[in-house]
C-alpha atoms as a PDB file:
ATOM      1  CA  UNK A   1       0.000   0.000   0.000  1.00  0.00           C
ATOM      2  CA  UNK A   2       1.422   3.222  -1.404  1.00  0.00           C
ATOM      3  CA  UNK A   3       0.430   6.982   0.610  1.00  0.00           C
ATOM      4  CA  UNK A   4      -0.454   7.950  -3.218  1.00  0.00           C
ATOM      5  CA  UNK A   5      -3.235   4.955  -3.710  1.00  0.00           C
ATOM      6  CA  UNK A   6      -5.014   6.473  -0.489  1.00  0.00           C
ATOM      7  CA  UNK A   7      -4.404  10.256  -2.274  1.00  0.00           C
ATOM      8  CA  UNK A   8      -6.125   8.330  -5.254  1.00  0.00           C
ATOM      9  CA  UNK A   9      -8.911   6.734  -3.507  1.00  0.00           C
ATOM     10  CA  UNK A  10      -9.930  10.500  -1.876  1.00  0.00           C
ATOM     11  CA  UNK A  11      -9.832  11.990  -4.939  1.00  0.00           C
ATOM     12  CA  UNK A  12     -12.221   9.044  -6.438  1.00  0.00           C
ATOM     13  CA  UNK A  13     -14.500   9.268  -3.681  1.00  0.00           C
ATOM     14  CA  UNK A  14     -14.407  13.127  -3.981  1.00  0.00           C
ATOM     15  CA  UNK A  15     -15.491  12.876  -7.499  1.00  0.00           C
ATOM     16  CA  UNK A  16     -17.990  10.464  -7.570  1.00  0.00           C
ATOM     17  CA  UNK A  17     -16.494   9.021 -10.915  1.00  0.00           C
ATOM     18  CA  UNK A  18     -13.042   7.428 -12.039  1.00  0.00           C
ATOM     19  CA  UNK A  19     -13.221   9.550 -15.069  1.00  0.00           C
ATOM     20  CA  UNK A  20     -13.018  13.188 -13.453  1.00  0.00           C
ATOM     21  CA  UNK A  21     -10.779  12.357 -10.995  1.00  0.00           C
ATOM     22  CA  UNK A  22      -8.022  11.083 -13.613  1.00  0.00           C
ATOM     23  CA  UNK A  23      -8.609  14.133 -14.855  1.00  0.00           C
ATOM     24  CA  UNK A  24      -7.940  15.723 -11.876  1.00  0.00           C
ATOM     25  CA  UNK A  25      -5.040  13.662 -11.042  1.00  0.00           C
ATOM     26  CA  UNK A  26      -3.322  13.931 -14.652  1.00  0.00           C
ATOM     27  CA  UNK A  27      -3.808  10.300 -14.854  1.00  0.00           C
ATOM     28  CA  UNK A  28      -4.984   7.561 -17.493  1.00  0.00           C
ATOM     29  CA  UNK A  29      -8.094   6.177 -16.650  1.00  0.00           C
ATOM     30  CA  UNK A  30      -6.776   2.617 -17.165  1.00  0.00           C
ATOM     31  CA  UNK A  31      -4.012   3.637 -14.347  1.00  0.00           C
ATOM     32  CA  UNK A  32      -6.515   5.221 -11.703  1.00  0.00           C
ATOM     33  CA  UNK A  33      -8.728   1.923 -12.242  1.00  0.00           C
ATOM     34  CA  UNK A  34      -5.961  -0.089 -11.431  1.00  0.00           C
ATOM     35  CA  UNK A  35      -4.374   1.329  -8.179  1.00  0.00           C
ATOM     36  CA  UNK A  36      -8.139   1.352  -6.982  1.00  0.00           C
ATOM     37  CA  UNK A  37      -8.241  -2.399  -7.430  1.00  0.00           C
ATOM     38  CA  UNK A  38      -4.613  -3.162  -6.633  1.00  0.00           C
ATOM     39  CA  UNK A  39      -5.490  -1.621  -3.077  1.00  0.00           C
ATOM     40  CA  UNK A  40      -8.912  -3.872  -2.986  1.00  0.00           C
ATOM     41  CA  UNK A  41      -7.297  -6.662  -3.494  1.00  0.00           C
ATOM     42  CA  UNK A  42      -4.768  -6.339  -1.038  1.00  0.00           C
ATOM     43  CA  UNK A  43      -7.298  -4.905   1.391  1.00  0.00           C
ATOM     44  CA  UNK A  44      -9.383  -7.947   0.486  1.00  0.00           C
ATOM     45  CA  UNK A  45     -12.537  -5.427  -0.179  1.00  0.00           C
ATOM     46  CA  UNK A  46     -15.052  -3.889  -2.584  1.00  0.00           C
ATOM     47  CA  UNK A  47     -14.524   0.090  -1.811  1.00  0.00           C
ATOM     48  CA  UNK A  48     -16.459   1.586  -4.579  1.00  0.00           C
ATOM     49  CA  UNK A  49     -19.381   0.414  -6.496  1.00  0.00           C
ATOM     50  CA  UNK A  50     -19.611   0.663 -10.196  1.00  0.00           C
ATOM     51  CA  UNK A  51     -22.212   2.259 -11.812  1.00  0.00           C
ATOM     52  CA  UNK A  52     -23.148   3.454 -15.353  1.00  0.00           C
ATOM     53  CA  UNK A  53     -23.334   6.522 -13.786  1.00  0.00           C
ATOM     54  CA  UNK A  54     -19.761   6.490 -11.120  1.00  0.00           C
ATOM     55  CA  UNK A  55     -18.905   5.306  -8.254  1.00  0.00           C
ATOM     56  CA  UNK A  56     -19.734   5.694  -4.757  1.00  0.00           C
ATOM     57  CA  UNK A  57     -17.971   4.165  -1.898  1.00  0.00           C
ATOM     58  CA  UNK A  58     -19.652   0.753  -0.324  1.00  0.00           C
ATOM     59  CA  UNK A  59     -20.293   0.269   3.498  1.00  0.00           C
ATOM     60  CA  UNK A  60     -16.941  -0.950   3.762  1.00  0.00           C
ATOM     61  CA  UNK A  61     -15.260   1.804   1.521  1.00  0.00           C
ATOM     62  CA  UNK A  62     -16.690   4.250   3.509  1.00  0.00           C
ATOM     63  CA  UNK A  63     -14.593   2.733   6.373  1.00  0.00           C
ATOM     64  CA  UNK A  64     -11.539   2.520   4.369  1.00  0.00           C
ATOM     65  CA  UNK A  65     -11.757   6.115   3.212  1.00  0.00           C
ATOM     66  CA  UNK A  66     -12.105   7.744   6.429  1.00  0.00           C
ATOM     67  CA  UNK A  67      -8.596   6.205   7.585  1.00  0.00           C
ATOM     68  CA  UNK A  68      -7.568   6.723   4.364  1.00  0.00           C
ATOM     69  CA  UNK A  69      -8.121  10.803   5.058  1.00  0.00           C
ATOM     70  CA  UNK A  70      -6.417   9.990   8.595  1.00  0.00           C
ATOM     71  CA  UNK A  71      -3.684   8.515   7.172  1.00  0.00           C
ATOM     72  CA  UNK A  72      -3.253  11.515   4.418  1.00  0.00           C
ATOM     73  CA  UNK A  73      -3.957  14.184   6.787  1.00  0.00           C
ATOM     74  CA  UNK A  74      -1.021  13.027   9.516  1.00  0.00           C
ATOM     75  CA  UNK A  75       1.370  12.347   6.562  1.00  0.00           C
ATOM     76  CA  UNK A  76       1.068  16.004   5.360  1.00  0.00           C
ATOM     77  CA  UNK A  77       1.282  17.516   9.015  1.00  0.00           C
ATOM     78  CA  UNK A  78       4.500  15.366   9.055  1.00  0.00           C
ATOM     79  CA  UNK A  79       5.846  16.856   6.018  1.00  0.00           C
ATOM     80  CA  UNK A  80       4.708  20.651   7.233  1.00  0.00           C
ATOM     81  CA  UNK A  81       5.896  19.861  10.331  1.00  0.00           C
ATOM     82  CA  UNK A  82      10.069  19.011   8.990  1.00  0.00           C
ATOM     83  CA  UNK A  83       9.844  20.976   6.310  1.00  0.00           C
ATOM     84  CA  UNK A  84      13.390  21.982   4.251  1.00  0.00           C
ATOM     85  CA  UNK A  85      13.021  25.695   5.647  1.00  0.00           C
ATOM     86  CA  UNK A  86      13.225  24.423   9.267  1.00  0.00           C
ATOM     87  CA  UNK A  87      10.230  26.847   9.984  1.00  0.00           C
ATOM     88  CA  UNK A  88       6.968  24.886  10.621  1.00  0.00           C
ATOM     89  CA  UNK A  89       3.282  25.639   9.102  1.00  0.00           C
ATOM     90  CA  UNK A  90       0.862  26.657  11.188  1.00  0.00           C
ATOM     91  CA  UNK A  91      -1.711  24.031  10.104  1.00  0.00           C
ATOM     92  CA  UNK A  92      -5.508  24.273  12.325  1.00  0.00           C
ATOM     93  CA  UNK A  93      -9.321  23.260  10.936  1.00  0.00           C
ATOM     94  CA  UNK A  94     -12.463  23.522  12.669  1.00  0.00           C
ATOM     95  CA  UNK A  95     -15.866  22.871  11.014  1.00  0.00           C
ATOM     96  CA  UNK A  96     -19.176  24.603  12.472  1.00  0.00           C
ATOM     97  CA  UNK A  97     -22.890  24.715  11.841  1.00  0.00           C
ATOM     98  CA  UNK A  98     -23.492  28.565  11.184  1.00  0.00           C
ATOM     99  CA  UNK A  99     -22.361  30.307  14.171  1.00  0.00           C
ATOM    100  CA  UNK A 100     -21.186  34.362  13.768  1.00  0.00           C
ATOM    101  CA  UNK A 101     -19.590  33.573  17.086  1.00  0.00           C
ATOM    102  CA  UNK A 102     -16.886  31.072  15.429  1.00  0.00           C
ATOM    103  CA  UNK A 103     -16.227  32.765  12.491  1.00  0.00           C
ATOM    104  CA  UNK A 104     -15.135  35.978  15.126  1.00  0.00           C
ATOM    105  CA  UNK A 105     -12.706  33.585  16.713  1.00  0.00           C
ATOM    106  CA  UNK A 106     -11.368  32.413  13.597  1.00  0.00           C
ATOM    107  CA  UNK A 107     -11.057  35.926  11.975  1.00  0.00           C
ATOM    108  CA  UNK A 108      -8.646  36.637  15.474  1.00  0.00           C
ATOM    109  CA  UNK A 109      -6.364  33.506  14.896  1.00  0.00           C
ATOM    110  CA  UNK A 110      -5.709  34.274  11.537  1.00  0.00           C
ATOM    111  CA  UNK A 111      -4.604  38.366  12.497  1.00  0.00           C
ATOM    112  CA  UNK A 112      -2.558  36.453  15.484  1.00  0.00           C
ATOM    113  CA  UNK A 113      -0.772  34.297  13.036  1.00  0.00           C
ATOM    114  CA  UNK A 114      -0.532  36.355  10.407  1.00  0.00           C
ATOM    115  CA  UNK A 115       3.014  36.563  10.199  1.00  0.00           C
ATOM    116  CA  UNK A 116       3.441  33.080   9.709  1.00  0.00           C
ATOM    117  CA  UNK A 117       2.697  30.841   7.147  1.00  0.00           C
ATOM    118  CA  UNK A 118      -0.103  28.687   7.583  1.00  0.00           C
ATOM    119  CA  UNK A 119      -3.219  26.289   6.292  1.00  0.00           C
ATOM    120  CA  UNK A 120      -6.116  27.848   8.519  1.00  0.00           C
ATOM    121  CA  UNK A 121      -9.919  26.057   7.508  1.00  0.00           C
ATOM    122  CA  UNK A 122     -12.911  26.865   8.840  1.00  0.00           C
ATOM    123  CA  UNK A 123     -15.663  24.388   7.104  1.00  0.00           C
ATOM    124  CA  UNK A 124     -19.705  25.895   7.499  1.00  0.00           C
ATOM    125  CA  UNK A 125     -21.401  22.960   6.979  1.00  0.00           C
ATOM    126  CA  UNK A 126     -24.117  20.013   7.903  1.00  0.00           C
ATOM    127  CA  UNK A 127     -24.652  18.029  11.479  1.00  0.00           C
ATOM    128  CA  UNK A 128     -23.593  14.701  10.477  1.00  0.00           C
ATOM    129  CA  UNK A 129     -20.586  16.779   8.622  1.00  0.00           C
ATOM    130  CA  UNK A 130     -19.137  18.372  11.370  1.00  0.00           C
ATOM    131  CA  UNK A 131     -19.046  15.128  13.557  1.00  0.00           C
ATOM    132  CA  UNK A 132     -17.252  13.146  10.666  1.00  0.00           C
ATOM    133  CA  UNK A 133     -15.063  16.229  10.154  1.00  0.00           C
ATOM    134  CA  UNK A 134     -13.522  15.729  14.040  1.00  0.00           C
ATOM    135  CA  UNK A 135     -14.017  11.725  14.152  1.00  0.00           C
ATOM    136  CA  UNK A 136     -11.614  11.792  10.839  1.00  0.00           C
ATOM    137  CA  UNK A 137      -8.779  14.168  12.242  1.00  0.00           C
ATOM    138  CA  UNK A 138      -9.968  17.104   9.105  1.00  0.00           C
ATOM    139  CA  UNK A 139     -10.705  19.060  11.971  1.00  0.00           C
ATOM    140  CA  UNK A 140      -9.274  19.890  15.510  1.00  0.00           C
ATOM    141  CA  UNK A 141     -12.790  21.139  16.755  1.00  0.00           C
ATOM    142  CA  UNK A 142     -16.351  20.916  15.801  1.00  0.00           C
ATOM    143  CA  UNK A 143     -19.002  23.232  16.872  1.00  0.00           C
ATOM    144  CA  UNK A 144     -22.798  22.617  17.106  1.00  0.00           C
ATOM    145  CA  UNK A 145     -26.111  22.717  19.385  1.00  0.00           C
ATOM    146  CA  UNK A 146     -27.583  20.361  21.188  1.00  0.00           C
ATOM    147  CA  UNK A 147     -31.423  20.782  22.968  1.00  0.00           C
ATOM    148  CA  UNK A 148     -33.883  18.356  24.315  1.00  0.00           C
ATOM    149  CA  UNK A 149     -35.465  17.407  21.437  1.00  0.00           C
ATOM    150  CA  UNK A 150     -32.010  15.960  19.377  1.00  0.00           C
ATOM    151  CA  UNK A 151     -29.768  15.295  22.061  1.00  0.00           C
ATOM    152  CA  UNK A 152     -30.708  11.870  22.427  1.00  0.00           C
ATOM    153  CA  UNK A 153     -29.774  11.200  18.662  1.00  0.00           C
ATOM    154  CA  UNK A 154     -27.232  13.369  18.066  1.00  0.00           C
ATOM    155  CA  UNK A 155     -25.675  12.337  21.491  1.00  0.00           C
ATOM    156  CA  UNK A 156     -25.204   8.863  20.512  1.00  0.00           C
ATOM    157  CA  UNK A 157     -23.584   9.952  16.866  1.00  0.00           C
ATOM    158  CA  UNK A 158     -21.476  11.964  19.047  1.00  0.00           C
ATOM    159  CA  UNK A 159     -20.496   9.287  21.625  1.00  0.00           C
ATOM    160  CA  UNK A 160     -20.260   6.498  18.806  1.00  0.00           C
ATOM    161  CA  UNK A 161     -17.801   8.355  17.212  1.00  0.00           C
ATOM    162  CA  UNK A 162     -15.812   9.162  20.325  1.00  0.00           C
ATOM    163  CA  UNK A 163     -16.125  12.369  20.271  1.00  0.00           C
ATOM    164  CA  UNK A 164     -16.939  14.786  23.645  1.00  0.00           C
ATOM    165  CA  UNK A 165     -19.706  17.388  23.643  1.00  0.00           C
ATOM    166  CA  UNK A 166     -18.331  20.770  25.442  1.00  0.00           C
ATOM    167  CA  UNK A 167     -20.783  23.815  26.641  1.00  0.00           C
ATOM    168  CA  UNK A 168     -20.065  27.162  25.276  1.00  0.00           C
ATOM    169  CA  UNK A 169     -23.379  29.288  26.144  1.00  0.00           C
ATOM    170  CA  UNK A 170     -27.429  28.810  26.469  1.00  0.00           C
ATOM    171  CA  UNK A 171     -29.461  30.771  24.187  1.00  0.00           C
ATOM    172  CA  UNK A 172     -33.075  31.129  23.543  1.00  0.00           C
ATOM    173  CA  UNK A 173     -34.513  30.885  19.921  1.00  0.00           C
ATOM    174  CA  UNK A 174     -34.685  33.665  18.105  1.00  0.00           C
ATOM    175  CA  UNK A 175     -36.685  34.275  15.056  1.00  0.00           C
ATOM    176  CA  UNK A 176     -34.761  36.402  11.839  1.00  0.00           C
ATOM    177  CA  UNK A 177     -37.176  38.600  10.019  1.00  0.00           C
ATOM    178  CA  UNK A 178     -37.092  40.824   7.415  1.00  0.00           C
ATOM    179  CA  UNK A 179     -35.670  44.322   9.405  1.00  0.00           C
ATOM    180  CA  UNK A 180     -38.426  46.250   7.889  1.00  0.00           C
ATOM    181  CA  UNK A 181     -41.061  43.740   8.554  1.00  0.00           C
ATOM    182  CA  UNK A 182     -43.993  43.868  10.860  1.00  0.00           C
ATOM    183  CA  UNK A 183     -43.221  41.001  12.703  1.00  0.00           C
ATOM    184  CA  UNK A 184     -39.318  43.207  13.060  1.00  0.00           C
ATOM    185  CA  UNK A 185     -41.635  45.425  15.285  1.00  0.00           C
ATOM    186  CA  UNK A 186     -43.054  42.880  17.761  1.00  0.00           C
ATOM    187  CA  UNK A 187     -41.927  42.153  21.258  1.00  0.00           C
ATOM    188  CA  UNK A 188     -41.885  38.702  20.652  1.00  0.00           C
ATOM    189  CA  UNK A 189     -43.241  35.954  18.169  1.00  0.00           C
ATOM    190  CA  UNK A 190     -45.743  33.092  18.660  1.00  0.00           C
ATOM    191  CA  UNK A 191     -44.502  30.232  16.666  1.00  0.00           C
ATOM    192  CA  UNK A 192     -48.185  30.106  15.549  1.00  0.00           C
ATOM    193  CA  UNK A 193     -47.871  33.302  13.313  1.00  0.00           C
ATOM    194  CA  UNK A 194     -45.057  31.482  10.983  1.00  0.00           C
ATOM    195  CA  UNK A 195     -46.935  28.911   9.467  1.00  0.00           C
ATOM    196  CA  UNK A 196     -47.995  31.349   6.727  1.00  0.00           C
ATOM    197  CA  UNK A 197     -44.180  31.878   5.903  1.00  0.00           C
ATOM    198  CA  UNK A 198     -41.364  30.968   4.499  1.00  0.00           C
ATOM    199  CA  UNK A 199     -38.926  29.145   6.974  1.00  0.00           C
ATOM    200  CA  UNK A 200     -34.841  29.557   5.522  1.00  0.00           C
ATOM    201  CA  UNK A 201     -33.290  26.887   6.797  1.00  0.00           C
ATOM    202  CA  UNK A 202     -29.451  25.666   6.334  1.00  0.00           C
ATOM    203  CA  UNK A 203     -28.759  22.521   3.788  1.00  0.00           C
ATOM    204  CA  UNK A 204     -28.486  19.270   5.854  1.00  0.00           C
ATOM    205  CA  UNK A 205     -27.851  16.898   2.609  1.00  0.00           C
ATOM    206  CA  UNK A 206     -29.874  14.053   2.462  1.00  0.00           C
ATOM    207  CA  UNK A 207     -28.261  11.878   5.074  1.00  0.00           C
ATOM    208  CA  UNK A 208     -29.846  14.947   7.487  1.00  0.00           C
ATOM    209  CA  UNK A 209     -33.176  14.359   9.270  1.00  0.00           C
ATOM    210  CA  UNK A 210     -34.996  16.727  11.845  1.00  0.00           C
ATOM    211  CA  UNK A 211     -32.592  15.409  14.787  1.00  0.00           C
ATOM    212  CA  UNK A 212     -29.740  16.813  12.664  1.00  0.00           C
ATOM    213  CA  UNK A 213     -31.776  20.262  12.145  1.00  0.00           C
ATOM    214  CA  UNK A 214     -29.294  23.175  12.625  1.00  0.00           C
ATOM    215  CA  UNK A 215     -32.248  25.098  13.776  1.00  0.00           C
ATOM    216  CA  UNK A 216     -34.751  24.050  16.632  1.00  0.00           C
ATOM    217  CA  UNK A 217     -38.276  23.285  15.927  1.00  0.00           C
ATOM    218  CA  UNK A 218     -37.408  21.779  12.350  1.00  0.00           C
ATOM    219  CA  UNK A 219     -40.955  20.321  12.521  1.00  0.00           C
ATOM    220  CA  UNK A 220     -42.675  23.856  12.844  1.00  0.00           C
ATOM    221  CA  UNK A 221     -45.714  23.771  10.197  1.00  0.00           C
ATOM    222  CA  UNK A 222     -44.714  26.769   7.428  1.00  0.00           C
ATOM    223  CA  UNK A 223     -45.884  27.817   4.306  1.00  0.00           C
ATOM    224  CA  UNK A 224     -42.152  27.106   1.941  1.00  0.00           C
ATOM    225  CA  UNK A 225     -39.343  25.780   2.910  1.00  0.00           C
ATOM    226  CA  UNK A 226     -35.932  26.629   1.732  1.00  0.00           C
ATOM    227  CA  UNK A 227     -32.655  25.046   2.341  1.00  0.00           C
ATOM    228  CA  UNK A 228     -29.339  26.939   1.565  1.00  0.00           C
ATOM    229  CA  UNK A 229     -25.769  26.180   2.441  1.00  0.00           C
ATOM    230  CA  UNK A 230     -23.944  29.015   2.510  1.00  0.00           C
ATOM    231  CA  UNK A 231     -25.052  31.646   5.118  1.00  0.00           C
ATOM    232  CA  UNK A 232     -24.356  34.964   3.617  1.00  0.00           C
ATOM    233  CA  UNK A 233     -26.640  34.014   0.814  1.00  0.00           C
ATOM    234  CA  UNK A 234     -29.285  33.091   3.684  1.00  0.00           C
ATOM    235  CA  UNK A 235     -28.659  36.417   4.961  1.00  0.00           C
ATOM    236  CA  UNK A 236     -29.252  38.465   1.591  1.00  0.00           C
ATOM    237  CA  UNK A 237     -32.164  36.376   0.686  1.00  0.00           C
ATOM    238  CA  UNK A 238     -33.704  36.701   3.982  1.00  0.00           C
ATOM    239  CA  UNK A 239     -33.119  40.147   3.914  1.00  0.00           C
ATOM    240  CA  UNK A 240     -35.060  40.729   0.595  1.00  0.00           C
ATOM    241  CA  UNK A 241     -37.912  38.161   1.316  1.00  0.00           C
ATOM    242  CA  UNK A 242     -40.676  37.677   3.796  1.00  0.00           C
ATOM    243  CA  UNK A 243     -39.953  34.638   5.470  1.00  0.00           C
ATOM    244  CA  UNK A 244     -37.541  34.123   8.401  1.00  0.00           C
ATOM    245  CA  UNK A 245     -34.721  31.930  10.188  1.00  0.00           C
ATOM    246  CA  UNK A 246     -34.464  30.551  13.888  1.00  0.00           C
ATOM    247  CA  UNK A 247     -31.230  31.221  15.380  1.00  0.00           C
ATOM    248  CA  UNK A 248     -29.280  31.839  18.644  1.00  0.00           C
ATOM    249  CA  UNK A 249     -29.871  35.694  18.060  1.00  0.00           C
ATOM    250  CA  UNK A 250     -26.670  36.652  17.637  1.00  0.00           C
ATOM    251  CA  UNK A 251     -25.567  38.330  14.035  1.00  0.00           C
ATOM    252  CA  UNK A 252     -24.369  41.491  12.960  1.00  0.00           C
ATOM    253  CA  UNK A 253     -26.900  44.228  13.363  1.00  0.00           C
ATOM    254  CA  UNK A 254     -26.255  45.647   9.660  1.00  0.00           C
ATOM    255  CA  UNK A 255     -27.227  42.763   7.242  1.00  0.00           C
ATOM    256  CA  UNK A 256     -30.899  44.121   6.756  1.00  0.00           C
ATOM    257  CA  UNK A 257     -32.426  41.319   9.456  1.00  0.00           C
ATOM    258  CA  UNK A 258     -33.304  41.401  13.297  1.00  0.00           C
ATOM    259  CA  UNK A 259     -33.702  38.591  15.735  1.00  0.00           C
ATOM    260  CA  UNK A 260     -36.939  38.643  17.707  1.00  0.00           C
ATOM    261  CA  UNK A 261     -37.126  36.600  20.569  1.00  0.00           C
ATOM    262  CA  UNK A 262     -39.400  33.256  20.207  1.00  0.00           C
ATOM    263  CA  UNK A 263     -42.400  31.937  22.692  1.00  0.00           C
ATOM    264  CA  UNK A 264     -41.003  28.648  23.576  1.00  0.00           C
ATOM    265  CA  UNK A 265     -39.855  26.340  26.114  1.00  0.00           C
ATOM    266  CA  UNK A 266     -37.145  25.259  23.579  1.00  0.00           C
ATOM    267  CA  UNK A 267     -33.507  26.566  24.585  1.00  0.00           C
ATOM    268  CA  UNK A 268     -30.539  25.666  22.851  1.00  0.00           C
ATOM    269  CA  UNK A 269     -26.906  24.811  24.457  1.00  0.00           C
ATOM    270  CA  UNK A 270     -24.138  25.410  21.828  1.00  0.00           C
ATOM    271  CA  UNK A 271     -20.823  23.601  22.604  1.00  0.00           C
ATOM    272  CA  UNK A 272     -18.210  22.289  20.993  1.00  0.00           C
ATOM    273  CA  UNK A 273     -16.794  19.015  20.371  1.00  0.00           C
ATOM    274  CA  UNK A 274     -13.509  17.089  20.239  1.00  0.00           C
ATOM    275  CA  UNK A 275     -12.068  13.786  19.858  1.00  0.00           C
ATOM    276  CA  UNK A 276     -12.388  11.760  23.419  1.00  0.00           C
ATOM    277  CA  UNK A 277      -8.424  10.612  22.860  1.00  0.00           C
ATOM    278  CA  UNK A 278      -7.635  14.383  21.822  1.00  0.00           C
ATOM    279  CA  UNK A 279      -3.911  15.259  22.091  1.00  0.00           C
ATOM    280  CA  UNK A 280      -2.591  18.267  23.660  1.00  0.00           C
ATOM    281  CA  UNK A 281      -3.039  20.776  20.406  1.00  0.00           C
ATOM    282  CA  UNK A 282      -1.816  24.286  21.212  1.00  0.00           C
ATOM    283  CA  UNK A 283      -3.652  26.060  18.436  1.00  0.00           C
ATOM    284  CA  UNK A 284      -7.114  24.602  19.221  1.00  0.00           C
ATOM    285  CA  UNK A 285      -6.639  25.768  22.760  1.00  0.00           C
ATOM    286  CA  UNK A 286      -5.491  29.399  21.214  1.00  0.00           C
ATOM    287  CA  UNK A 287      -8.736  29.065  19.425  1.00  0.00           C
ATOM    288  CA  UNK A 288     -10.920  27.699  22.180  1.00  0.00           C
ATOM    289  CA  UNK A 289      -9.591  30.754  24.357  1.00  0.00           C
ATOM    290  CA  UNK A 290     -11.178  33.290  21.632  1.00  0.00           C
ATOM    291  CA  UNK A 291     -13.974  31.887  20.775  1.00  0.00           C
ATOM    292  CA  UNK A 292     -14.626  31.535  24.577  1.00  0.00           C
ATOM    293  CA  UNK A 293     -14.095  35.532  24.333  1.00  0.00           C
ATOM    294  CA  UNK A 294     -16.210  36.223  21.699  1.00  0.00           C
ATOM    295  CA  UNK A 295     -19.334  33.925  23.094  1.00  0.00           C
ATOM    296  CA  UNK A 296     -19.081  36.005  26.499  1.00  0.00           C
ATOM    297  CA  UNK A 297     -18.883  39.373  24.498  1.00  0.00           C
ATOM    298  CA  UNK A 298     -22.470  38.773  23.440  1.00  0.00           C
ATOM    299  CA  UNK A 299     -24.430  38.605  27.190  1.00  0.00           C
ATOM    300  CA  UNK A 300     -27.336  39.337  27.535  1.00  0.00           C
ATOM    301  CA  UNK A 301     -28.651  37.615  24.274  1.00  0.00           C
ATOM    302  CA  UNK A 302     -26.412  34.678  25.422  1.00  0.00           C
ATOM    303  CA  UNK A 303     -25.991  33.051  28.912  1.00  0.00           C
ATOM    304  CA  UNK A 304     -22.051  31.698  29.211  1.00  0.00           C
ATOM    305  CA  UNK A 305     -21.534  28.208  30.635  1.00  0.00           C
ATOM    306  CA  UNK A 306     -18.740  27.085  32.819  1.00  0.00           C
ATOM    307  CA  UNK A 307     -15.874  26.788  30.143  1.00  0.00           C
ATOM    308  CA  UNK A 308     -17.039  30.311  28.564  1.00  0.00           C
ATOM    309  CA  UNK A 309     -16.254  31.696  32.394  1.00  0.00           C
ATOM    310  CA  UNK A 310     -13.343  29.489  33.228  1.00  0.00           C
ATOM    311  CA  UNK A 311     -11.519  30.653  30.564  1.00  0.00           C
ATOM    312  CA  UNK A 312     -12.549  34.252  30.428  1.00  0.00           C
ATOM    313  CA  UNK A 313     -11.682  34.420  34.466  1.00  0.00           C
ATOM    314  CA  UNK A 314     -15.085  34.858  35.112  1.00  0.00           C
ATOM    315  CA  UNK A 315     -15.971  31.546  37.171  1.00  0.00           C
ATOM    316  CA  UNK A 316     -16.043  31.971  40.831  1.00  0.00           C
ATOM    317  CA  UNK A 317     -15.134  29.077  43.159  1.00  0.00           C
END
């Protein structure tokens, strides 16, 4: 087994066909196809399954792949690590539901490292992604919210994969609106008067169901729904549209939408996760510190847990 048959097998998982990702690769396809079944064979397994159409990986592929990406991902911090120069790269990845909170933090590691080089990611994407993102080593630290309603099931993807669930802060639902809407100028919102609406909701993929909601009360009755990835663009569309968004409640005050607090029972504890056999990693703790920061910066529309105040020398014996 060759470190550039697992590069291979990525890139042909990636692609979802052998085709594009000899192209991508500068290969033949004839060569690509054979390295893939070299390593079956010697792994004595079926990783992708052939269609017309591509490939996608089997049950057992899946498997393979993942410590293929742990196996990639160590080699390269190994060869960043004793590079030529001497000097090493400041490598660090965390992937997040949508969180304005995170994306403060990671603005403030990149201007504390900028002097250096370095291979900074910060990955705004699904649930189930996130989890997979710290199981497989692509990321140091993965944030996203638990409340009663998912805990149960996205505890037990978080345990199975042996990760740990951290508290950051307890916030209340908020509902986005429109800033010059009527409902902008309420008090507060009955979850009643959004049926008639559209609800803008973040993409889960299709492995996503209402456990693995970024936003609570994914089962609230509305009039559209409509799923987006990328959270600016929820912002802008929001912004120009009657419909709304249920968040934490914290966002920058000049993207055309408000947060109005919701009538519910529901609360939502944000945290953050990491692997349960997590080495000592100076740069996630340098990250954990401001993001700690940033999440205590926002009270009263937040309320800090333990690690926000331990680390912001705010918790009292």
């Amino acid at each position: 087994m060759q470190l550039q048959q697992l590069r291979y097998l990525i890139t042909t998982a990636e692609c979802g066909s052998v085709r594009a990702a000899a192209q991508k690769l500068y290969l033949s396809q004839s060569s690509l196809s054979v390295a893939i079944r070299d390593l079956e064979r010697e792994l004595g397994i079926t990783i992708f399954k052939r269609t017309s159409r591509g490939v996608s990986p089997t049950d057992e592929g899946l498997e393979a792949i993942s410590y293929a990406r742990q196996i990639v991902d160590q080699a390269d911090l190994m060869l960043s690590r004793f590079a030529e120069n001497g000097e090493s790269e400041v490598r660090f990845a965390v992937s997040s539901q949508h969180y304005e909170v995170v994306v403060e933090a990671f603005g403030d590691l990149l201007d504390a490292h900028a002097e250096r080089a370095c291979r900074l990611t910060l990955s705004e994407t699904s649930t189930i992604q996130v989890i997979r993102d710290v199981h497989d080593h692509r990321s140091s630290v993965g944030v996203i919210y638990l409340n009663d309603y998912n805990r149960h099931v996205v505890g037990r993807s978080i345990e199975s994969n042996g990760l740990e669930f951290r508290p950051l802060f307890i916030a209340r639902p908020h509902v986005f609106v429109r800033a010059d809407s009527e409902l902008a100028k309420k008090a507060s919102i009955r979850p009643e008067e959004l049926s008639a609406m559209t609800r803008f909701a973040h993409l889960q993929g299709t492995e996503g169901s209402a456990y693995f909601a970024e936003e609570p009360l994914a089962d609230l009755p509305c009039h559209s729904h409509v799923a987006l990835s990328d959270n600016g663009s929820l912002a802008r569309l929001l912004s120009e549209h009657d419909g709304y968004n249920i968040a934490t409640g914290i966002y920058p005050s000049d993207r055309g939408i408000v947060p109005v607090p919701l009538e519910t029972d529901e609360i939502m504890k944000v945290g953050y996760l990491i692997r349960q056999d997590a080495a000592t990693d100076a740069l996630r703790e340098e990250f954990l510190d401001l993001l700690c920061t940033h999440c205590a910066s926002h009270e009263p529309m937040i309320k800090p847990c333990d690690e926000v105040l331990e680390r912001t020398g705010r918790l009292q014996a």
